[in-house]
N, C-alpha and C. Protein backbone atom coordinates (compact mmCIF):
# COMPACT_ATOMS: atom_id res chain seq x y z
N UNK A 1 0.85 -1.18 0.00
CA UNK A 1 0.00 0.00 0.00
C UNK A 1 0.89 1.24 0.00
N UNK A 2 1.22 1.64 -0.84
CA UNK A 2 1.87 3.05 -1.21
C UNK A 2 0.88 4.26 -1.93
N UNK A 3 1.50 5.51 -1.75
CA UNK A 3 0.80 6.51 -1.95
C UNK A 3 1.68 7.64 -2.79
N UNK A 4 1.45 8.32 -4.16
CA UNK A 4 2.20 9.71 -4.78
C UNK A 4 1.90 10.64 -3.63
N UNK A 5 2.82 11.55 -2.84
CA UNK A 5 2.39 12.66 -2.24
C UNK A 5 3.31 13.90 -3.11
N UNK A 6 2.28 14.97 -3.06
CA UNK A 6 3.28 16.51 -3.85
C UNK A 6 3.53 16.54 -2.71
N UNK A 7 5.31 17.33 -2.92
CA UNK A 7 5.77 18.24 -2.15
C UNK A 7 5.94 19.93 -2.67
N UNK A 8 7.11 20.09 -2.31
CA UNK A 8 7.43 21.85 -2.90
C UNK A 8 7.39 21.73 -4.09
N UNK A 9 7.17 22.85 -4.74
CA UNK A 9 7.66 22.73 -6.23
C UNK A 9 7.09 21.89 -7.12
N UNK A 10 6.19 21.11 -7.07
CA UNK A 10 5.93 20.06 -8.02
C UNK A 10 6.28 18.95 -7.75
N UNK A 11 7.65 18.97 -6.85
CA UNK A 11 8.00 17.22 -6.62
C UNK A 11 7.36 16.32 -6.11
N UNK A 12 7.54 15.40 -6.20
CA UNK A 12 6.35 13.88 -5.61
C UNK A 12 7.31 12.95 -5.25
N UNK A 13 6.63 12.17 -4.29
CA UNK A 13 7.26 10.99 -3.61
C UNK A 13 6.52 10.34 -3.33
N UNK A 14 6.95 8.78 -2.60
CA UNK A 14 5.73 7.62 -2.68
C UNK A 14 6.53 7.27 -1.43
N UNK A 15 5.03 7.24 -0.33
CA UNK A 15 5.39 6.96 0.73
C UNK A 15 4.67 5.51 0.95
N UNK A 16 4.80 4.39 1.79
CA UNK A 16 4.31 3.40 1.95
C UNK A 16 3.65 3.28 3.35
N UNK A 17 2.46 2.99 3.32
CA UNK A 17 1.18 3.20 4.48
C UNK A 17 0.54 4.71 4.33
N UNK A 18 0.29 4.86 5.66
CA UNK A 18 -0.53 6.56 5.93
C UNK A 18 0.43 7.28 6.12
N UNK A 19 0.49 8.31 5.51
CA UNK A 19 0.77 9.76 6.09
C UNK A 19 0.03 11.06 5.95
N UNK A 20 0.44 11.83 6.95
CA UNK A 20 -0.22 13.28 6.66
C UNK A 20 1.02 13.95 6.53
N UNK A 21 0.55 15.47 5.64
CA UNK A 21 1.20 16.26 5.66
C UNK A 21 0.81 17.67 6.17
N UNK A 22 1.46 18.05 7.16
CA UNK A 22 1.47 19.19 8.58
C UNK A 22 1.59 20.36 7.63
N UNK A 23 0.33 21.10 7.55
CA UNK A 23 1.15 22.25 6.99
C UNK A 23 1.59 23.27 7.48
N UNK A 24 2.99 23.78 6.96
CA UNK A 24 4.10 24.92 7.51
C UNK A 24 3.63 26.49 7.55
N UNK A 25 2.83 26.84 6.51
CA UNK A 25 2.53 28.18 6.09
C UNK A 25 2.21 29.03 6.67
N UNK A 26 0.90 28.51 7.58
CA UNK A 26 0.73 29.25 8.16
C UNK A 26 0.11 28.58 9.74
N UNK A 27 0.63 29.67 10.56
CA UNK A 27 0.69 28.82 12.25
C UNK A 27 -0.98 28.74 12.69
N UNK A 28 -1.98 29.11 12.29
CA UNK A 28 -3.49 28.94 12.52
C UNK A 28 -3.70 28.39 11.69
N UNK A 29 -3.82 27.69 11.07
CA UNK A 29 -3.36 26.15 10.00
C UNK A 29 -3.19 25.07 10.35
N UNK A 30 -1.74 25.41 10.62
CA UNK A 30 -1.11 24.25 11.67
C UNK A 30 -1.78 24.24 12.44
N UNK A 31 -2.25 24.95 13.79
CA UNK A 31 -2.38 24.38 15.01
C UNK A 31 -4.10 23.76 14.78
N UNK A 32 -4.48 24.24 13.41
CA UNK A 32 -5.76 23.58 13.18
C UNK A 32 -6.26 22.41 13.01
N UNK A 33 -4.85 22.13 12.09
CA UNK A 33 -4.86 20.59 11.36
C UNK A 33 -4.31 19.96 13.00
N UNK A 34 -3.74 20.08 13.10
CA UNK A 34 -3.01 19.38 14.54
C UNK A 34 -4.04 18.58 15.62
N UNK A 35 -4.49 19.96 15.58
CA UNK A 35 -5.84 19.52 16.57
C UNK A 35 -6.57 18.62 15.85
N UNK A 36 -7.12 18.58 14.92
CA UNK A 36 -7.85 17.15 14.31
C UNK A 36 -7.21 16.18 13.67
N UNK A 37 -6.17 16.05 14.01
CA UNK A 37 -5.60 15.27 13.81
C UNK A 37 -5.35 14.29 15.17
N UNK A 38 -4.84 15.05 15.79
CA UNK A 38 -4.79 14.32 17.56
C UNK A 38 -6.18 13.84 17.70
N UNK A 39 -7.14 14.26 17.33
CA UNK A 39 -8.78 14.20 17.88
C UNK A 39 -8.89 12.67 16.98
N UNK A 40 -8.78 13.03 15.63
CA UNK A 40 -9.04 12.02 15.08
C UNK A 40 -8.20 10.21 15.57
N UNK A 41 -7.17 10.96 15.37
CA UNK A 41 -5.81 9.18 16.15
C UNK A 41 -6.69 9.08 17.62
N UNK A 42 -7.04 9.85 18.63
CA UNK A 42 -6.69 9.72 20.29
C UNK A 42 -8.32 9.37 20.52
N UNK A 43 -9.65 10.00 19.44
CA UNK A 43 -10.93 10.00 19.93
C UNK A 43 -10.79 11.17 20.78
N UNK A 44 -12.04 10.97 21.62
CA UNK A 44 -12.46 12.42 22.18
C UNK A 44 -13.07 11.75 23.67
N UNK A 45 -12.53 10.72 24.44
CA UNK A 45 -13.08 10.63 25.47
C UNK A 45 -11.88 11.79 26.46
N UNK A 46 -13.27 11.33 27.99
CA UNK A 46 -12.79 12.79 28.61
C UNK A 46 -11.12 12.24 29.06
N UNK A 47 -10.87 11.18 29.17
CA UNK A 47 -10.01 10.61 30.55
C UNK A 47 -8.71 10.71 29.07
N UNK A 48 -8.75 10.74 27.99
CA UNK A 48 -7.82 10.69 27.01
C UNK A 48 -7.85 12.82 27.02
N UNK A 49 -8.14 13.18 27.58
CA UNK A 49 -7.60 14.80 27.35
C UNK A 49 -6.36 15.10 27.26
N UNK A 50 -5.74 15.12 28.54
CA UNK A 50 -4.40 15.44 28.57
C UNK A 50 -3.45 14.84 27.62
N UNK A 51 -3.56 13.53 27.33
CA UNK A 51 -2.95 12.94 26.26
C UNK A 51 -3.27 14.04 24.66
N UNK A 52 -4.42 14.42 25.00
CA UNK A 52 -4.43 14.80 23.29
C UNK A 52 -3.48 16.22 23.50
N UNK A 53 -3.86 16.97 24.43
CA UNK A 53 -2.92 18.22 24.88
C UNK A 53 -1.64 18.26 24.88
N UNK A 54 -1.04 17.40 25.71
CA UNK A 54 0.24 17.03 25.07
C UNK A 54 0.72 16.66 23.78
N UNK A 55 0.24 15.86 23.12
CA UNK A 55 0.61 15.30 21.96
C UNK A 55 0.32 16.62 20.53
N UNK A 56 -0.59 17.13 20.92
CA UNK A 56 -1.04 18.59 20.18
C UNK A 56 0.19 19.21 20.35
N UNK A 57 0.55 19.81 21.68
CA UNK A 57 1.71 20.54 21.91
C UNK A 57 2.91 19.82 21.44
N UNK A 58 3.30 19.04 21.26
CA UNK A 58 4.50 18.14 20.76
C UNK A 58 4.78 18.66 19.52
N UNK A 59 3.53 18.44 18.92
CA UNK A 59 3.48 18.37 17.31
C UNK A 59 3.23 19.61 17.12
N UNK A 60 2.93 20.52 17.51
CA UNK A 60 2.92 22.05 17.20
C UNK A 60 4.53 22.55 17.13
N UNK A 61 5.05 22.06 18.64
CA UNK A 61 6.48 22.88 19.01
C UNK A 61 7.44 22.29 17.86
N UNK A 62 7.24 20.90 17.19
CA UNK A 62 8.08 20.11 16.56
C UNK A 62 7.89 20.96 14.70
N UNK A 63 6.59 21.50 15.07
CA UNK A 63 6.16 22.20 13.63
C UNK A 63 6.65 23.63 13.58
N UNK A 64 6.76 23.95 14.61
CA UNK A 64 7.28 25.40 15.01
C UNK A 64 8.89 25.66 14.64
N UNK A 65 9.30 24.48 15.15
CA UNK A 65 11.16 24.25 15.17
C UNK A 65 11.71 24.04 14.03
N UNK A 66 10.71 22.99 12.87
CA UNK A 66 10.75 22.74 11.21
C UNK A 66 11.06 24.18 10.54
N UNK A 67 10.08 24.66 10.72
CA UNK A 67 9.78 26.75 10.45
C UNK A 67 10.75 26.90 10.38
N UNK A 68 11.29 27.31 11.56
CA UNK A 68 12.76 27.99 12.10
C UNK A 68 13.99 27.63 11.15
N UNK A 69 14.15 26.79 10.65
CA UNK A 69 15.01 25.83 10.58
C UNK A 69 15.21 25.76 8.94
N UNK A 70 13.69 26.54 8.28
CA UNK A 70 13.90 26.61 6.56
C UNK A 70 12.97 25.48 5.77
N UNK A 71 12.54 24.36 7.27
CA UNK A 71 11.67 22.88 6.46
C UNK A 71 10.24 23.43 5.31
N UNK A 72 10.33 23.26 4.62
CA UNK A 72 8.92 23.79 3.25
C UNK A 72 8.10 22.51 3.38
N UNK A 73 8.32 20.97 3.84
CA UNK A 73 7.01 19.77 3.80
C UNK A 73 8.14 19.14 4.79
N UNK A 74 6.67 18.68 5.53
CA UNK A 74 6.78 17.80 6.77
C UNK A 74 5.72 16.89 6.78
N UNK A 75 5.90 15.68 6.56
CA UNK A 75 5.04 14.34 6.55
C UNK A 75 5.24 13.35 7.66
N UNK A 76 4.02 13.02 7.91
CA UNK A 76 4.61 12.15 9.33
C UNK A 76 3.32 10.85 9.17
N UNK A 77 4.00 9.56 9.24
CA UNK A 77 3.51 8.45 9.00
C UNK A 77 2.61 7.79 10.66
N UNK A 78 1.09 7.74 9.97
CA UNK A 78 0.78 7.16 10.59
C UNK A 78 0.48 5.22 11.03
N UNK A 79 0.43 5.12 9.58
CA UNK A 79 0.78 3.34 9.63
C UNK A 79 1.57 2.87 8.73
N UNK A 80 2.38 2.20 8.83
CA UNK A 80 2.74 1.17 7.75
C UNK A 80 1.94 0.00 6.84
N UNK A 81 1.08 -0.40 7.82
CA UNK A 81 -0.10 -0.91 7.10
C UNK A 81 -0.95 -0.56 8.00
N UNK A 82 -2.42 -1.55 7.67
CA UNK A 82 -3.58 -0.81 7.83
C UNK A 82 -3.92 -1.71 9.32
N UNK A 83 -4.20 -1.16 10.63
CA UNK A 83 -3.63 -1.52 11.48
C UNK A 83 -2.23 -1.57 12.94
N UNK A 84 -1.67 -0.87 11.79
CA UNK A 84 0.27 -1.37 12.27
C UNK A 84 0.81 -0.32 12.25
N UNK A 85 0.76 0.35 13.80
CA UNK A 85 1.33 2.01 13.80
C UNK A 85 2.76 2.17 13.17
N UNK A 86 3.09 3.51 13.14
CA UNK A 86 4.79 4.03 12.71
C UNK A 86 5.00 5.13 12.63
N UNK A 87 5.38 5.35 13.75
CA UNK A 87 5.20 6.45 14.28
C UNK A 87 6.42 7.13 13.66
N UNK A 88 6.63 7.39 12.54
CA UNK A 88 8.07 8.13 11.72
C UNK A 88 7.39 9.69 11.13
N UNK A 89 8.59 10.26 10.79
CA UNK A 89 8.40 11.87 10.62
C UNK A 89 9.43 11.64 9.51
N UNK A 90 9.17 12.92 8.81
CA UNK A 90 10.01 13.14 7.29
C UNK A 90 10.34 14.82 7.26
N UNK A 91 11.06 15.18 7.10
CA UNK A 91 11.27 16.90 6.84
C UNK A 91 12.14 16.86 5.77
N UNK A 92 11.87 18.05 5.03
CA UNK A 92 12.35 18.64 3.76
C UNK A 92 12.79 19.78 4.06
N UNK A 93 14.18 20.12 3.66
CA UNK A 93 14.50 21.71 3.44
C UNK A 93 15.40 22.24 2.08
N UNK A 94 15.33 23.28 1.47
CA UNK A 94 16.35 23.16 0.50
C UNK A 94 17.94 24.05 1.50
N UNK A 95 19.01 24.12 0.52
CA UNK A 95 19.98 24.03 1.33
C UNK A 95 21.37 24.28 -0.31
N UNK A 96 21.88 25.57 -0.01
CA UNK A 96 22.78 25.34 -0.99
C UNK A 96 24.03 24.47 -0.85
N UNK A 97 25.05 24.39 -2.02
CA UNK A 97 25.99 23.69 -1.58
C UNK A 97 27.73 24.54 -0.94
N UNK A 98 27.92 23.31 0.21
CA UNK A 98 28.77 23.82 0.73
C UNK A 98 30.33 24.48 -0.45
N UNK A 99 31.34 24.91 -0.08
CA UNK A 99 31.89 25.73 -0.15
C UNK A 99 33.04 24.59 -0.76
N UNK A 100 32.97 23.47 -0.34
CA UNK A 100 34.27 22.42 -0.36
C UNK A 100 33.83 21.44 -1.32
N UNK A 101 32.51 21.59 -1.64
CA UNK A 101 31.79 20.67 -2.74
C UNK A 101 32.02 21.48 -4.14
N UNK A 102 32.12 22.64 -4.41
CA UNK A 102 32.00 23.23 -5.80
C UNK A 102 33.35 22.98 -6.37
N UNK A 103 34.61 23.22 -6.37
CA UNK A 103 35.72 22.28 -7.36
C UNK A 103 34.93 21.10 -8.03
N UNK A 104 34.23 20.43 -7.20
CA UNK A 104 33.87 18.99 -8.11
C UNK A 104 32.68 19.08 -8.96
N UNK A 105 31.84 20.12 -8.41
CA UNK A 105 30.67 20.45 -9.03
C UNK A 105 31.18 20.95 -10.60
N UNK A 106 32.58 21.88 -10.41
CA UNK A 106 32.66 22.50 -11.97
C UNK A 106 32.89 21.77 -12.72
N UNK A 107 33.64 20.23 -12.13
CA UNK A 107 34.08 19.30 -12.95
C UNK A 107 32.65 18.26 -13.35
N UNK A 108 31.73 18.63 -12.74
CA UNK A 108 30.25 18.05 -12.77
C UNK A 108 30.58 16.49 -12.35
N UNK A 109 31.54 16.41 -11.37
CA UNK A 109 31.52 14.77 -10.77
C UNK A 109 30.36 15.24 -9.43
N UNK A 110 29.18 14.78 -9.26
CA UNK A 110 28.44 15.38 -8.13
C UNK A 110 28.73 14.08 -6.95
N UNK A 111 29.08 12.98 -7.37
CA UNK A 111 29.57 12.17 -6.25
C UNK A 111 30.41 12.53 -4.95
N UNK A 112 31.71 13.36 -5.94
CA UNK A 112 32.72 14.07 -5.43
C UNK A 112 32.43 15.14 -4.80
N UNK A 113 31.48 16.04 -5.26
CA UNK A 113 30.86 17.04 -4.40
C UNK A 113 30.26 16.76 -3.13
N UNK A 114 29.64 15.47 -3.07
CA UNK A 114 28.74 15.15 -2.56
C UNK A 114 29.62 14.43 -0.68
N UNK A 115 30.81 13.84 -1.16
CA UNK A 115 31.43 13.18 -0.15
C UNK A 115 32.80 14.42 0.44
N UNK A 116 32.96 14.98 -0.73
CA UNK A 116 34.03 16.85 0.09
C UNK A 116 33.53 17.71 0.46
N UNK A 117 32.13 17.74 0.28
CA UNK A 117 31.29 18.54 1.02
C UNK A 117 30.76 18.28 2.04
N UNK A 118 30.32 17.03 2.86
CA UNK A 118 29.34 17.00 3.67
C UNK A 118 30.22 15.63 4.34
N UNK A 119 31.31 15.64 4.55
CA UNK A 119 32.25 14.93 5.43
C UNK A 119 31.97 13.37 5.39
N UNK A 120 32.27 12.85 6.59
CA UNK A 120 32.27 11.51 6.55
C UNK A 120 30.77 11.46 5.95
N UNK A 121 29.94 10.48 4.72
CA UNK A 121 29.12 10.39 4.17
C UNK A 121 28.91 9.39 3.45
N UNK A 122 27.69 8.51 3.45
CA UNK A 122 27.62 7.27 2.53
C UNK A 122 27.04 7.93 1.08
N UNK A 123 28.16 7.69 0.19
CA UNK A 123 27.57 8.02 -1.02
C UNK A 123 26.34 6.66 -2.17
N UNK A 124 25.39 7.22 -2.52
CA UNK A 124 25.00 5.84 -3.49
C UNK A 124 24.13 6.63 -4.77
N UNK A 125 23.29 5.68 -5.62
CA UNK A 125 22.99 6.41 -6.91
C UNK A 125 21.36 5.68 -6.77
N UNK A 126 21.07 6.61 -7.11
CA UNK A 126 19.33 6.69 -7.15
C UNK A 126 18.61 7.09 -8.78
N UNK A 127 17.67 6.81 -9.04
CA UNK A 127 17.68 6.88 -10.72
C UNK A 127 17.73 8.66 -10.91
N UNK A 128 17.54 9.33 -9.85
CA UNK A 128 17.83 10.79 -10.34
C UNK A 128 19.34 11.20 -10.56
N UNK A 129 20.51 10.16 -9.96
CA UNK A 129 21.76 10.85 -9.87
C UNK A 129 21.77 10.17 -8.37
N UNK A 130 23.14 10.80 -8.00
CA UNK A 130 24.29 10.34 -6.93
C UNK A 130 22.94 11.13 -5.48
N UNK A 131 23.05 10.63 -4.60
CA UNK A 131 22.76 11.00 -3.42
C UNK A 131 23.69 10.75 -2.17
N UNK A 132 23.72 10.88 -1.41
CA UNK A 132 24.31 11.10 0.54
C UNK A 132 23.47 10.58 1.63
N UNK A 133 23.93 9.71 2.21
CA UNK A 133 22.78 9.62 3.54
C UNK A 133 24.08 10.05 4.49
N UNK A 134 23.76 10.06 5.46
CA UNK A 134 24.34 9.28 7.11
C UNK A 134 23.21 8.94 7.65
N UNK A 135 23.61 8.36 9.01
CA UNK A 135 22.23 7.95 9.81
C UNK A 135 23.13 7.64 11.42
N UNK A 136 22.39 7.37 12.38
CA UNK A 136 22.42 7.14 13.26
C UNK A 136 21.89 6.32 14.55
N UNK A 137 21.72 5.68 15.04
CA UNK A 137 20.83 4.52 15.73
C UNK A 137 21.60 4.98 17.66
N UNK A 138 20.03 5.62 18.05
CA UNK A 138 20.14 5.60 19.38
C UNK A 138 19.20 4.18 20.20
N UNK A 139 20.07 4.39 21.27
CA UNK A 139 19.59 3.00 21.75
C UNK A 139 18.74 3.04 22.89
N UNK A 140 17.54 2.47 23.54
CA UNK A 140 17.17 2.55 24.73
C UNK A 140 16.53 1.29 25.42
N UNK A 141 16.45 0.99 26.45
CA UNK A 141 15.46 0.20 26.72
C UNK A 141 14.31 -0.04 27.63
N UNK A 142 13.40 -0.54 27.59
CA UNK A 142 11.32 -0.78 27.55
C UNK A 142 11.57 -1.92 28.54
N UNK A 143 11.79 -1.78 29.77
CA UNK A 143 11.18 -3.00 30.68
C UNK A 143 12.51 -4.01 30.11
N UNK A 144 12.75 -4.96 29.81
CA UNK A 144 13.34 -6.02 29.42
C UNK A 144 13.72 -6.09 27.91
N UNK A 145 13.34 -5.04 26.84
CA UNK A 145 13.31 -5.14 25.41
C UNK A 145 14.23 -4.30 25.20
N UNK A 146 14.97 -3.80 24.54
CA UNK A 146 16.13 -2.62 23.79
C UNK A 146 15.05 -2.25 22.52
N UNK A 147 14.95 -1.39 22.26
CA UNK A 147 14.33 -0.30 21.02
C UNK A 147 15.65 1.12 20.84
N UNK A 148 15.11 0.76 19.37
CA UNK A 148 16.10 1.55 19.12
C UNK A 148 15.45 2.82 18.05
N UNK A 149 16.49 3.86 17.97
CA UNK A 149 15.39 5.35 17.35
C UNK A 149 16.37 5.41 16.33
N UNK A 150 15.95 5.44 15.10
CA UNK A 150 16.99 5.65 14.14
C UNK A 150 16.64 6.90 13.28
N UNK A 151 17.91 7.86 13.40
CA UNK A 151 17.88 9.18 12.28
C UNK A 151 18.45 9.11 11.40
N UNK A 152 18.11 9.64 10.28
CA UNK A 152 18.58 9.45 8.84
C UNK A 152 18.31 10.79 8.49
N UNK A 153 19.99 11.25 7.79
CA UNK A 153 19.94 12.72 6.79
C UNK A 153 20.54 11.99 5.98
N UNK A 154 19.71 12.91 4.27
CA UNK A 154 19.56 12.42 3.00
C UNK A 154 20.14 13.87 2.73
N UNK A 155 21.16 13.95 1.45
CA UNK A 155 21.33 15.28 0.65
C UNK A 155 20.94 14.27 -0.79
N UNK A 156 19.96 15.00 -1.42
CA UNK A 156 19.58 15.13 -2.56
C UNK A 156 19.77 16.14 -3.51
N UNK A 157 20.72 16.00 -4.61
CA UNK A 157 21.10 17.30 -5.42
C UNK A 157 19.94 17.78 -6.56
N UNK A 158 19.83 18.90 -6.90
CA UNK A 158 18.49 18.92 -8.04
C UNK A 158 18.88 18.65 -8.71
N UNK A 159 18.22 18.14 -10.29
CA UNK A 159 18.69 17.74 -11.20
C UNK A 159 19.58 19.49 -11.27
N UNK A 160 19.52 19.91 -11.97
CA UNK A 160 20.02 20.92 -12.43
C UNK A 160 21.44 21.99 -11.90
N UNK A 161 21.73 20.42 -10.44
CA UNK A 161 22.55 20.90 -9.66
C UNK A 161 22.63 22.47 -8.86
N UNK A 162 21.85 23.15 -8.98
CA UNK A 162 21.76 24.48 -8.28
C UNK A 162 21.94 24.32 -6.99
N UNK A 163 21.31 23.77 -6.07
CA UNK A 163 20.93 23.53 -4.83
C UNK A 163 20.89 21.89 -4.59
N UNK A 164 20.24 21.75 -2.88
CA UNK A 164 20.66 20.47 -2.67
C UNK A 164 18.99 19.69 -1.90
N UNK A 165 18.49 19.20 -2.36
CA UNK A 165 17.24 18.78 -0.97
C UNK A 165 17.47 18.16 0.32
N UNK A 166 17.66 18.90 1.24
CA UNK A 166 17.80 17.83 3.12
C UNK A 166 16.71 17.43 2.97
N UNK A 167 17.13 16.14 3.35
CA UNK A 167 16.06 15.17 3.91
C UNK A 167 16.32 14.42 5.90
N UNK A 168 15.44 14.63 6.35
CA UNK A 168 15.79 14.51 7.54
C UNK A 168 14.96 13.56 8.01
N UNK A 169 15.21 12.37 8.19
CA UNK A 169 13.77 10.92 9.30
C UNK A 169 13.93 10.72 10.44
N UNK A 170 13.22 10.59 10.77
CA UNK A 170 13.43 10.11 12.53
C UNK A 170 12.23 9.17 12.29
N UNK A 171 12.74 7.18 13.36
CA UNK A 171 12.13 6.57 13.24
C UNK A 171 12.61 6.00 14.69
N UNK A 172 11.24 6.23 15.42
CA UNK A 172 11.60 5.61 16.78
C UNK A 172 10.54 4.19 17.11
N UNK A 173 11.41 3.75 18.69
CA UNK A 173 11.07 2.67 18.91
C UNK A 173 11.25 1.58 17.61
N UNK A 174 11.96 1.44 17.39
CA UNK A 174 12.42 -0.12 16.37
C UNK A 174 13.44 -1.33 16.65
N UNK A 175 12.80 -2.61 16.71
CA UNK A 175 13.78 -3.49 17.13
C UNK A 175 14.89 -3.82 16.19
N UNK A 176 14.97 -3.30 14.69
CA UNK A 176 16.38 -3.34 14.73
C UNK A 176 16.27 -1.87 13.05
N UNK A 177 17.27 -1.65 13.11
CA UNK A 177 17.45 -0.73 12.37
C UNK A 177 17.67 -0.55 10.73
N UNK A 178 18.08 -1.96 10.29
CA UNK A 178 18.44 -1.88 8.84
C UNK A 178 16.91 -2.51 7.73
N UNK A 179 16.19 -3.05 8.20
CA UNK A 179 15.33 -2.67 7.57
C UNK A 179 14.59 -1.86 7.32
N UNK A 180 14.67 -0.61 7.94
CA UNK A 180 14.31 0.74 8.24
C UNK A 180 15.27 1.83 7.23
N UNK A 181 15.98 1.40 7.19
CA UNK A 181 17.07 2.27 6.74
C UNK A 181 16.79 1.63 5.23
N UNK A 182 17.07 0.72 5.02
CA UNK A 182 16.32 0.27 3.24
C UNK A 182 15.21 0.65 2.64
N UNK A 183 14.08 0.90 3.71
CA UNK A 183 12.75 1.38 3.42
C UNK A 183 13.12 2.62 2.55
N UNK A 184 13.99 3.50 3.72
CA UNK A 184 13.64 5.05 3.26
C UNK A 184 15.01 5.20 2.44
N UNK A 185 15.78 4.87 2.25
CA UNK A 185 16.65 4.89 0.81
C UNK A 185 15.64 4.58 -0.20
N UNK A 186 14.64 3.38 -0.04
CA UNK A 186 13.55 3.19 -1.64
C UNK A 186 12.72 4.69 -1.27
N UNK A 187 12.38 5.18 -0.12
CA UNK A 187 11.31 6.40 -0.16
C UNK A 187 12.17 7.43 -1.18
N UNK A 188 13.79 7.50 -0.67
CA UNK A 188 14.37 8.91 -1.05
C UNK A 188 14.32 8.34 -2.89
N UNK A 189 14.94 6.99 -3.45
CA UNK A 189 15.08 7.00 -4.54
C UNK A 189 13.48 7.11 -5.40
N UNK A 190 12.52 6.97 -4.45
CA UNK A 190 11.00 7.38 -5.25
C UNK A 190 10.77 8.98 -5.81
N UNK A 191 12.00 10.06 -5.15
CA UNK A 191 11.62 11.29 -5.51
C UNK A 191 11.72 11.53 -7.13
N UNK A 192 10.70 12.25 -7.40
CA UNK A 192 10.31 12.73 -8.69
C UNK A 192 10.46 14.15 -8.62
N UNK A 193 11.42 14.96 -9.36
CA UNK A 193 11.38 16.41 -9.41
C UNK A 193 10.80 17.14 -10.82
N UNK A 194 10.31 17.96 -10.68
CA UNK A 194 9.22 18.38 -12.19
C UNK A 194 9.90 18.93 -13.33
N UNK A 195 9.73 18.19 -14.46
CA UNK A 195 10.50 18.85 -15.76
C UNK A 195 10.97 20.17 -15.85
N UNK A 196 11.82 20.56 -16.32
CA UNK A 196 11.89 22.31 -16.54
C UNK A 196 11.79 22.24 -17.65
N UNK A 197 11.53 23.89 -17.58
CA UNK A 197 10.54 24.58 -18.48
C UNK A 197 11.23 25.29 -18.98
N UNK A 198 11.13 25.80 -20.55
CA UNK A 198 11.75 26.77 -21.24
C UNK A 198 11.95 28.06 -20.59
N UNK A 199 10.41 28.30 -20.39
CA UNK A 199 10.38 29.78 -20.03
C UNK A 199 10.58 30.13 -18.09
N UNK A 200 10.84 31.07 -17.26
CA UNK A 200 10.64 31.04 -16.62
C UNK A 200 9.19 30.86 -15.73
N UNK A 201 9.12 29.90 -14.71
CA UNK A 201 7.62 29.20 -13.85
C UNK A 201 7.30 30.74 -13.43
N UNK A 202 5.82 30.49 -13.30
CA UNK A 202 5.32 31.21 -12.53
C UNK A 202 5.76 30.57 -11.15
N UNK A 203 5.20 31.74 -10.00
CA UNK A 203 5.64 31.37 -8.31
C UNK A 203 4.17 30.32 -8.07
N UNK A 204 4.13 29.26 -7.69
CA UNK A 204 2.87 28.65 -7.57
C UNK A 204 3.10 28.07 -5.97
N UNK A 205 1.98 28.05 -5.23
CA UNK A 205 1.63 27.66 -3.70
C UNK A 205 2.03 25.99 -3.41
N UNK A 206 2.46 25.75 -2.04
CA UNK A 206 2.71 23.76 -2.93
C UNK A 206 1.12 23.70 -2.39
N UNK A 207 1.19 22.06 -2.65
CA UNK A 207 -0.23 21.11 -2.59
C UNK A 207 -0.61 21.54 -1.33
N UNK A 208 -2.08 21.67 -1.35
CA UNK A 208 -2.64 21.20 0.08
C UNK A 208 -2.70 20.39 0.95
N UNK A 209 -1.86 20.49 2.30
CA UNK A 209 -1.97 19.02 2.86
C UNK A 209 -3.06 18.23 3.08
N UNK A 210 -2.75 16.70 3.49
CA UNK A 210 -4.10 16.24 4.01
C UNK A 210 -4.61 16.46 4.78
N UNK A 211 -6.36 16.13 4.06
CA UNK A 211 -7.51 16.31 5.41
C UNK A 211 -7.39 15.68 6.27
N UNK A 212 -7.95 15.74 7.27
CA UNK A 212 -8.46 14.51 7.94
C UNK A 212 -9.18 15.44 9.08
């Protein structure tokens, strides 16, 4: 069960299970969608309040900090399948390139850009061109179980090399980490960025996030 979602610009990606997308634009928006969104996952009994209050505030301050920070789409997965929570988050920002990456850029090796720019870095190739992850796996443990929270940053270059797309995941509580990490390498290599155009685009609004 996968899904096309727009992001900025025209681009699309295919996420697998539910997600919503939080929108950034504007903060009486956000804290709109938020709220029915918590209402909708938590229900509306009385003794579940504080839970929705908190979890509202979570996801507001976490939408607030995206802002700050330059994020344009923020998607956050509610199942993997239908049933089967997953509780993962996705952020987008654009991001030019560093200062130690352009020698390789003139030579148009973007691999090379890609690993002198942004330091220790796993380089690999996605059908758009060369991409970057790192990632990270924090550890904790639940009573007797170890779970583990795994973050993943993605640099995605545009086709047109101008700029670069951050991609940022956070995937918590997971008993082990590398099938997680394969998932969203297939999410990042699903990105689709929109043909260019002869003439210069008009400025156009992105997609509307989801209802719910």
């Amino acid at each position: 069960m996968t899904k096309q979602l727009r992001m900025n610009d025209g681009m699309r990606i295919v996420l697998p299970g539910t997600w919503v997308r939080i929108p950034l634009e504007d903060p009486d928006e956000t804290q709109a969608f938020v709220k029915r969104l918590v209402k909708r996952q938590t229900g509306v009994a009385d003794r579940l309040a504080r839970i929705r209050r908190e979890t509202a505030q979570d996801l507001l301050r976490s939408a607030r900090d995206a802002v700050q920070v330059g994020v344009h789409t923020y998607f956050m997965s509610l199942e993997i399948l239908p049933g089967v929570p997953f509780p993962s988050a996705m952020l987008f920002l654009d991001d030019g390139w560093p200062e130690a990456s352009k020698p390789a850029l003139e030579q148009g090796d973007v691999a090379a850009a890609l690993s002198t720019g942004y330091g220790p870095i796993e380089v690999a190739e996605a059908r758009f061109g060369p991409f970057a992850r790192r990632w990270e796996v924090e550890r904790s443990t639940i009573g007797q179980e170890e779970m583990m929270t795994l973050r993943l940053e993605y640099v995605v270059p545009y086709p047109d090399r101008s700029r670069v797309l951050m991609v940022r995941a956070n995937v918590p509580n997971i008993p082990h980490p590398e099938p997680f990490g394969l998932l969203f390498n297939e999410i990042i290599d699903s990105i689709t960025f929109p043909e260019p155009r002869d003439a210069e685009p008009e400025v156009a609004s992105a997609a509307e996030p989801a209802t719910v």
